[in-house]
Protein backbone atom coordinates (compact mmCIF):
# COMPACT_ATOMS: atom_id res chain seq x y z
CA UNK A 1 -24.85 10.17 6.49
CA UNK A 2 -22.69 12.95 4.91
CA UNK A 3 -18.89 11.43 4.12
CA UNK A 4 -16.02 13.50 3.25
CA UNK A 5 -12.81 11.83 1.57
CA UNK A 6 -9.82 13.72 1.86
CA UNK A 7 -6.98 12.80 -0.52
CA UNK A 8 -9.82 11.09 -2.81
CA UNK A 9 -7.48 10.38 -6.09
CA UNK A 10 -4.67 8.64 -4.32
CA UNK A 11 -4.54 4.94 -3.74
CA UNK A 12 -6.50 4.80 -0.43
CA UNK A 13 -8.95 7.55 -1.01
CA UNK A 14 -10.19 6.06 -4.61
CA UNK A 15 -10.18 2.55 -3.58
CA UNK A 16 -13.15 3.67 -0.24
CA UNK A 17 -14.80 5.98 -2.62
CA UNK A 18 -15.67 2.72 -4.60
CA UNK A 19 -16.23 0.78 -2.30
CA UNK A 20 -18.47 2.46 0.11
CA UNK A 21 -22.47 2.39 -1.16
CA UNK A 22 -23.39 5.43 -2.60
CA UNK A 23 -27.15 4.64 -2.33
CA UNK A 24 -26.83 4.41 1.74
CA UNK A 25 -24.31 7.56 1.78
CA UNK A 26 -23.63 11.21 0.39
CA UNK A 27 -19.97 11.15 -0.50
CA UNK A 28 -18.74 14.11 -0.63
CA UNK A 29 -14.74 14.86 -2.26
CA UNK A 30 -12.93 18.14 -3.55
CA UNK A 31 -10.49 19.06 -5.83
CA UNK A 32 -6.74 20.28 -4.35
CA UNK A 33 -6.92 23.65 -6.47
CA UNK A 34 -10.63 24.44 -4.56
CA UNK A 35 -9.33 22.94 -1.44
CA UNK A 36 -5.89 23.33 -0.11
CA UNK A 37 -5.23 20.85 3.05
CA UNK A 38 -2.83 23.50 4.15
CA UNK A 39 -4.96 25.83 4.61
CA UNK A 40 -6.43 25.84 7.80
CA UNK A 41 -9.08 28.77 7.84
CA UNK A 42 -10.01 27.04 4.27
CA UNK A 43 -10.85 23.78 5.43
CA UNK A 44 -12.79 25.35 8.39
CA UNK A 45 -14.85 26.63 6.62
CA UNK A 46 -15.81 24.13 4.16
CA UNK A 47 -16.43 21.80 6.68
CA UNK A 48 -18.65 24.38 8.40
CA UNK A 49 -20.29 24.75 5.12
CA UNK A 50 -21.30 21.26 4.29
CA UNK A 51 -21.83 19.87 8.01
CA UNK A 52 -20.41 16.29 7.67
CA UNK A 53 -20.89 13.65 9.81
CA UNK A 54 -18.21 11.46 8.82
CA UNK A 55 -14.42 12.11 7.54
CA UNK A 56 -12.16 9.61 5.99
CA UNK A 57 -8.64 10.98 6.40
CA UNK A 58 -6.35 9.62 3.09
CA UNK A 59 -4.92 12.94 2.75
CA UNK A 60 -0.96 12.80 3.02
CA UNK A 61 2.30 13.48 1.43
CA UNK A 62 3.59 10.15 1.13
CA UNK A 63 6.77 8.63 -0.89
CA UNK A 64 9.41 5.37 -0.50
CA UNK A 65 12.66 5.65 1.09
CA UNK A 66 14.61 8.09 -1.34
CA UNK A 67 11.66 10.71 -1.29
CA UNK A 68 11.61 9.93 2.56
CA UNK A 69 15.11 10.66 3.67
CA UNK A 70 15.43 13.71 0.80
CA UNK A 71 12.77 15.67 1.62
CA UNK A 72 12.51 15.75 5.36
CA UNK A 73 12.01 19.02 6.18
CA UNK A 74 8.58 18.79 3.77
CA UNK A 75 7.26 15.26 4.73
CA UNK A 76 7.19 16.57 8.18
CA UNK A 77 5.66 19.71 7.72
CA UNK A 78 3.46 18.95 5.59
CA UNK A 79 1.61 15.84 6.64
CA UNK A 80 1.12 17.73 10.61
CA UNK A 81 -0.55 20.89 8.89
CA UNK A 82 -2.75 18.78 7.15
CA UNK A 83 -3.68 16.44 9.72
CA UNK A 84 -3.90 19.57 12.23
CA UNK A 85 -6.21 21.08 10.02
CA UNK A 86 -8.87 18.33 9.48
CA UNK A 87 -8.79 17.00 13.23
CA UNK A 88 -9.22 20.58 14.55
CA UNK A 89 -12.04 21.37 11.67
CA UNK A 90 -13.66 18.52 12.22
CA UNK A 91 -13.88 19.19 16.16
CA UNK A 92 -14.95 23.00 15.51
CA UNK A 93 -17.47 21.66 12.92
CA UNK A 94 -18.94 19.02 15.55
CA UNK A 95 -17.92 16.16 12.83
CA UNK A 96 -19.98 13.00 14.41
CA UNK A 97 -16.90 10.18 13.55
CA UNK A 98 -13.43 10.78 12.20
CA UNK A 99 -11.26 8.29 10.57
CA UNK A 100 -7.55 8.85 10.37
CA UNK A 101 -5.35 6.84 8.12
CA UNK A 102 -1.71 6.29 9.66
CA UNK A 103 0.90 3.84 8.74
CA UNK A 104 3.15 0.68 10.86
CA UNK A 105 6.31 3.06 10.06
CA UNK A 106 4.93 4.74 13.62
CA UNK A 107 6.39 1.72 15.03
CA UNK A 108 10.24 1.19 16.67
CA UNK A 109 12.51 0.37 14.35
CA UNK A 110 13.99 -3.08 16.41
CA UNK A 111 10.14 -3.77 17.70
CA UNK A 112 9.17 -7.50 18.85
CA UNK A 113 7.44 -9.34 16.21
CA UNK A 114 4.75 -9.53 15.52
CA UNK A 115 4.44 -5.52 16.16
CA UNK A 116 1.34 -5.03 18.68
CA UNK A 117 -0.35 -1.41 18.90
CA UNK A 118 1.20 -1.14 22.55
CA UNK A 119 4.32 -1.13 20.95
CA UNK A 120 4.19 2.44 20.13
CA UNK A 121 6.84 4.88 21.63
CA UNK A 122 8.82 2.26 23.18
CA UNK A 123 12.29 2.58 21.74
CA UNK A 124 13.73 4.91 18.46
CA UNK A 125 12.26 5.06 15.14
CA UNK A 126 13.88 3.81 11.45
CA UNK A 127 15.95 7.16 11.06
CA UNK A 128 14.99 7.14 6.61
CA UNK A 129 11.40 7.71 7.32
CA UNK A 130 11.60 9.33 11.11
CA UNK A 131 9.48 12.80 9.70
CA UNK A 132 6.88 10.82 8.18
CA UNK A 133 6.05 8.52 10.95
CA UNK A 134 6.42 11.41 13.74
CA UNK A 135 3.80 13.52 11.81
CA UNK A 136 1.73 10.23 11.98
CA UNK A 137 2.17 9.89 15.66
CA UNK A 138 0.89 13.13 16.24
CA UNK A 139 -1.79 12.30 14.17
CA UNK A 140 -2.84 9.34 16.33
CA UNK A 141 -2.31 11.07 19.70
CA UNK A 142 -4.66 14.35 18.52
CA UNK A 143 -7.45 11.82 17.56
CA UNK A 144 -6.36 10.08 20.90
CA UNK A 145 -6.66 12.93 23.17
CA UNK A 146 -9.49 14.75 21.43
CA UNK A 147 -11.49 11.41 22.14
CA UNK A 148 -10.47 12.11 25.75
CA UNK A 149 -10.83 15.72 26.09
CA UNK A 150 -14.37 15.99 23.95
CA UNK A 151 -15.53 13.27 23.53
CA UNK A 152 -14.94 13.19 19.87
CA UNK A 153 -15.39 9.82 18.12
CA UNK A 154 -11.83 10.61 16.52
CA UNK A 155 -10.28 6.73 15.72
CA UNK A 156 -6.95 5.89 14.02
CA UNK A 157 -5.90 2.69 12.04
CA UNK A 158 -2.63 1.44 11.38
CA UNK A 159 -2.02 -0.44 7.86
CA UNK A 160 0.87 -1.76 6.68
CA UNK A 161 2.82 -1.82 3.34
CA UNK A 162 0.01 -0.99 0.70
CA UNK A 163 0.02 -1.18 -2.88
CA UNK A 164 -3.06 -1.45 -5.92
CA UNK A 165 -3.87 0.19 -8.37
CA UNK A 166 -4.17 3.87 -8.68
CA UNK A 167 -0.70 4.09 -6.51
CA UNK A 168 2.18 6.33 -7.71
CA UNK A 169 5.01 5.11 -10.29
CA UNK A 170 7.06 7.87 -10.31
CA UNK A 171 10.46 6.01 -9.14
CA UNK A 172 11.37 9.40 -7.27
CA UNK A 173 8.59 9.18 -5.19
CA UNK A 174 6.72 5.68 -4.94
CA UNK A 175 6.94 2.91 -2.38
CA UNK A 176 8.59 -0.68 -3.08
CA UNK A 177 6.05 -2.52 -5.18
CA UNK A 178 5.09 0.03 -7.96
CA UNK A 179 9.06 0.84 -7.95
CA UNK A 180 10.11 -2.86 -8.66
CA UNK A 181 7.07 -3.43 -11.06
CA UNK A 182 8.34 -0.18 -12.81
CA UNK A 183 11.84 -0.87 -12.70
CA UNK A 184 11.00 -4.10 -13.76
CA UNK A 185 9.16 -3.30 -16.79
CA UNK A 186 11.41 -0.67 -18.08
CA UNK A 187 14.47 -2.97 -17.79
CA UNK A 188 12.27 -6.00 -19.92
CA UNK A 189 11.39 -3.21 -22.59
CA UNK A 190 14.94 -2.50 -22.49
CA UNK A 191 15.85 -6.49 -22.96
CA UNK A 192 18.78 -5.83 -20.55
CA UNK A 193 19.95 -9.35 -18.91
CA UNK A 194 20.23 -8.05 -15.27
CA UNK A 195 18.74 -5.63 -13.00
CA UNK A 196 20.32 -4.10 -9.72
CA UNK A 197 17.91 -4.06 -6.85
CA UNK A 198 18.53 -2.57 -3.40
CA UNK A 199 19.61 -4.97 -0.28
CA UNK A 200 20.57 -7.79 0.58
CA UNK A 201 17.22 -9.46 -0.44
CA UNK A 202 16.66 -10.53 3.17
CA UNK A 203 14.72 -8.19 4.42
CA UNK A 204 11.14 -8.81 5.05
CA UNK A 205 8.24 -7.04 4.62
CA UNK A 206 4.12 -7.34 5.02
CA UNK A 207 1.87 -6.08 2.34
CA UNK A 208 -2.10 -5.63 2.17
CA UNK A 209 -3.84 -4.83 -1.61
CA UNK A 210 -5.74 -1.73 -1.40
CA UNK A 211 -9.02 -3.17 -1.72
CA UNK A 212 -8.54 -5.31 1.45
CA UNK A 213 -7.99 -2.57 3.16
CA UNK A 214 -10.93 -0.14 1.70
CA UNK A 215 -13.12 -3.33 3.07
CA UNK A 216 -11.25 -2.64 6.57
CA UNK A 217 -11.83 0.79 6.62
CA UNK A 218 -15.59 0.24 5.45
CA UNK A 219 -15.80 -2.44 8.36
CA UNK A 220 -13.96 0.05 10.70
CA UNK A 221 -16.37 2.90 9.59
CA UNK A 222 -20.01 1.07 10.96
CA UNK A 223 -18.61 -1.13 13.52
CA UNK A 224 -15.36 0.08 15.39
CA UNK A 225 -15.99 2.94 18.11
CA UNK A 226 -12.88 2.55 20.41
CA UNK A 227 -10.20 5.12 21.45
CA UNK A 228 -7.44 2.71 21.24
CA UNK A 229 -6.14 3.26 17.23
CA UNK A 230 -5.94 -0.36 15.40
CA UNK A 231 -3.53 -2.18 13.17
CA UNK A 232 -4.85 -3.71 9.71
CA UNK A 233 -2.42 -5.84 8.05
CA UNK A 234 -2.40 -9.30 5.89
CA UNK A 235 -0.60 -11.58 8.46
CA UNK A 236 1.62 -12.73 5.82
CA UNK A 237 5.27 -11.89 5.68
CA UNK A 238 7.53 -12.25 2.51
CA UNK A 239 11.46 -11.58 2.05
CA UNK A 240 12.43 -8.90 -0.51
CA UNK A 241 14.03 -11.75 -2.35
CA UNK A 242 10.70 -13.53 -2.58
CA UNK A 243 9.21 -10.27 -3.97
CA UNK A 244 11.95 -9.72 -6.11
CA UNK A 245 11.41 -13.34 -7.96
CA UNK A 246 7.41 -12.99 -7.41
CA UNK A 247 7.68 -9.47 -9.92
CA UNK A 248 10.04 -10.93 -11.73
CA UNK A 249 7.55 -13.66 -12.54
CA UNK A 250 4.21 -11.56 -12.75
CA UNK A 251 6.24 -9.27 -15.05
CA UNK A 252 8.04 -11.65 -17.05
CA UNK A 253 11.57 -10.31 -16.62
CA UNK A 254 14.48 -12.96 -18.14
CA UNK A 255 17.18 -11.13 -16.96
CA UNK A 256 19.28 -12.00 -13.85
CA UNK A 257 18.50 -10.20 -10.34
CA UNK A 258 21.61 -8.56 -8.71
CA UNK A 259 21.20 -7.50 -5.19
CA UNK A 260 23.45 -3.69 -4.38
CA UNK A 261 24.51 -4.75 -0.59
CA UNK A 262 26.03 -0.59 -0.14
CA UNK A 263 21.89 0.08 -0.31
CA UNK A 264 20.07 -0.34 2.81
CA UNK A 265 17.99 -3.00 3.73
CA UNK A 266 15.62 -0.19 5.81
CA UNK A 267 14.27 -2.67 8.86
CA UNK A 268 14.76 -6.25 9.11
CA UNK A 269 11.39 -7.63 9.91
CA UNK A 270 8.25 -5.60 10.47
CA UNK A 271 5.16 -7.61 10.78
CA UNK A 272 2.15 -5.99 12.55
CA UNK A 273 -0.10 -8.13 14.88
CA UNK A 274 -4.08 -7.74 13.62
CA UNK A 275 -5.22 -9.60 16.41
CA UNK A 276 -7.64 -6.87 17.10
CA UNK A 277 -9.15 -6.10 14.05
CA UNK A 278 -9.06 -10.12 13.07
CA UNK A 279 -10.91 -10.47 16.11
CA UNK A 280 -13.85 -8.26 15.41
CA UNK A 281 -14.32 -10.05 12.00
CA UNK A 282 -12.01 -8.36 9.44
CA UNK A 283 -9.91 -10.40 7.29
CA UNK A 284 -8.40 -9.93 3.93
CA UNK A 285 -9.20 -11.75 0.61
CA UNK A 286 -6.34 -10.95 -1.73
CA UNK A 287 -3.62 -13.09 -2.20
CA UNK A 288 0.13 -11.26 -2.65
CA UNK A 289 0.46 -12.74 -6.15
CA UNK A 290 -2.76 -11.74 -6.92
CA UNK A 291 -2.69 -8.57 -5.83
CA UNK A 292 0.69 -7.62 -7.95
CA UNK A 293 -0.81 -9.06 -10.93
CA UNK A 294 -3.97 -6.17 -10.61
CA UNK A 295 -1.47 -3.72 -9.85
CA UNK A 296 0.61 -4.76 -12.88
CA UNK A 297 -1.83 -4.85 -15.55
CA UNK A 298 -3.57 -1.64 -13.79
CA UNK A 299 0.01 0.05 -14.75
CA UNK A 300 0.51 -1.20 -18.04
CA UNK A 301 -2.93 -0.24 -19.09
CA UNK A 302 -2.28 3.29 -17.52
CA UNK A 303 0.88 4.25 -18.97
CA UNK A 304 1.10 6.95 -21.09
């Protein structure tokens, strides 16, 4: 079997491309200034070229609140040409399975707890990251509907809050985990005796390490076949207070923790339900601490 990865060097792409055996399968991944995503007559005709039978969608633009809500226009615009582009390619190029990546911001903003995959579309999205997660739902309605249409084995999981190793640090752009183990860090090096964080601290909020979820995706890859896209998600909720104190610790930060109520808390609660994927056999290995403790030394041995 011939396996493309697109978006190979972020946190999702690396973490499949080492897990998946590269004795059973020809992995095949390309470079962003020989392949543009963007470019749809490009990508066309690579995939045309090679003739794969499998493509692992990681591609995206992706970034935490602040990048979210700033650059709106881009997240949007972005992440649908380069979705459009490898669904269609993939259909002209008679790909055999495709495997798109999307994420539980898809979901309502007030959904019932914990959030099931028929939950989709039923009331409005969190307004901060509204582009991204609309690109995504188009993303999961093309593989949807080309399923229907042709026939394509075009499939869709949902994860939830990620972090690892290999994810971005930049505190412009990142998500919540590398930003606190960043901010974190700095303000230690700093010895400063208190550090602002955003919220109220109540907030709450699921997280999956990367790994667990390359083994999902893996598992997803042989075994799942369905048109109905799937949620993949640790179960395990913790308040942003918890985290707070749990980087705090992993870190070993003295200072005091203040909490900057005019910030935004983004959604209360959002726990997905893996029911599904539990169900066929999937479940994850990594404890949160544990987790954040790779991540963290991953970071410290990667600064520059």
């Amino acid at each position: 079997m011939k396996i493309f990865i697109a978006g190979h060097k972020g946190m999702v792409g690396s973490a499949i491309l080492k897990k998946i055996d590269k004795t059973k399968f020809q992995i095949y991944t390309v470079e962003k200034n020989i392949l543009n995503f963007l470019d749809q007559t490009r990508v066309f005709e690579y995939f045309c070229i090679h003739n794969f039978d499998l493509i692992i969608d990681c591609a995206a633009k992706v970034g935490g609140i602040h990048s979210n809500n700033t650059y709106r226009a881009d997240f949007i615009y972005q992440n649908l040409q380069i979705q459009n582009n490898l669904i269609h390619s993939s259909y002209l190029s008679k790909v055999k399975k495709f495997l798109f990546l999307g994420s539980s911001c898809i979901y309502p903003k007030f959904a019932e707890q914990p959030i099931k995959e028929e939950y989709l579309l039923t009331s409005p999205l969190e307004y901060t990251n509204e582009p991204y997660a609309i690109a995504k739902i188009a993303g999961i309605k093309m593989c949807e509907n080309y399923y229907k249409q042709y026939g394509c084995n075009f499939i869709s999981v949902m994860p939830c809050n990620l972090y690892g190793p290999n994810d971005c640090f930049d505190l412009e752009k990142c998500h919540v985990i590398p930003a606190l183990l960043t901010k974190f860090h700095i303000t230690k090096l700093k010895n400063d005796t208190k550090i602002s964080v955003w919220g109220t601290g109540i907030a709450r909020r699921e997280f999956l390490y990367v790994d667990d979820l390359s083994e999902a995706l893996y598992f997803v890859m042989q075994t799942y076949n369905k048109n109905e896209f799937i949620n993949i998600g640790s179960g395990y909720e913790i308040t942003m207070k918890e985290l707070f104190n749990t980087i705090s610790d992993v870190v070993e930060y003295k200072g005091n923790i203040e909490f900057d109520t005019s910030k935004p808390d983004g959604t209360i609660s959002k726990l997905i339900d893996s029911t599904r994927i539990n169900e066929l056999g999937w479940k994850p290995n990594t404890s949160l601490r544990d987790g954040i403790k790779t991540t963290y030394n991953w970071y410290i041995s990667n600064l520059s």
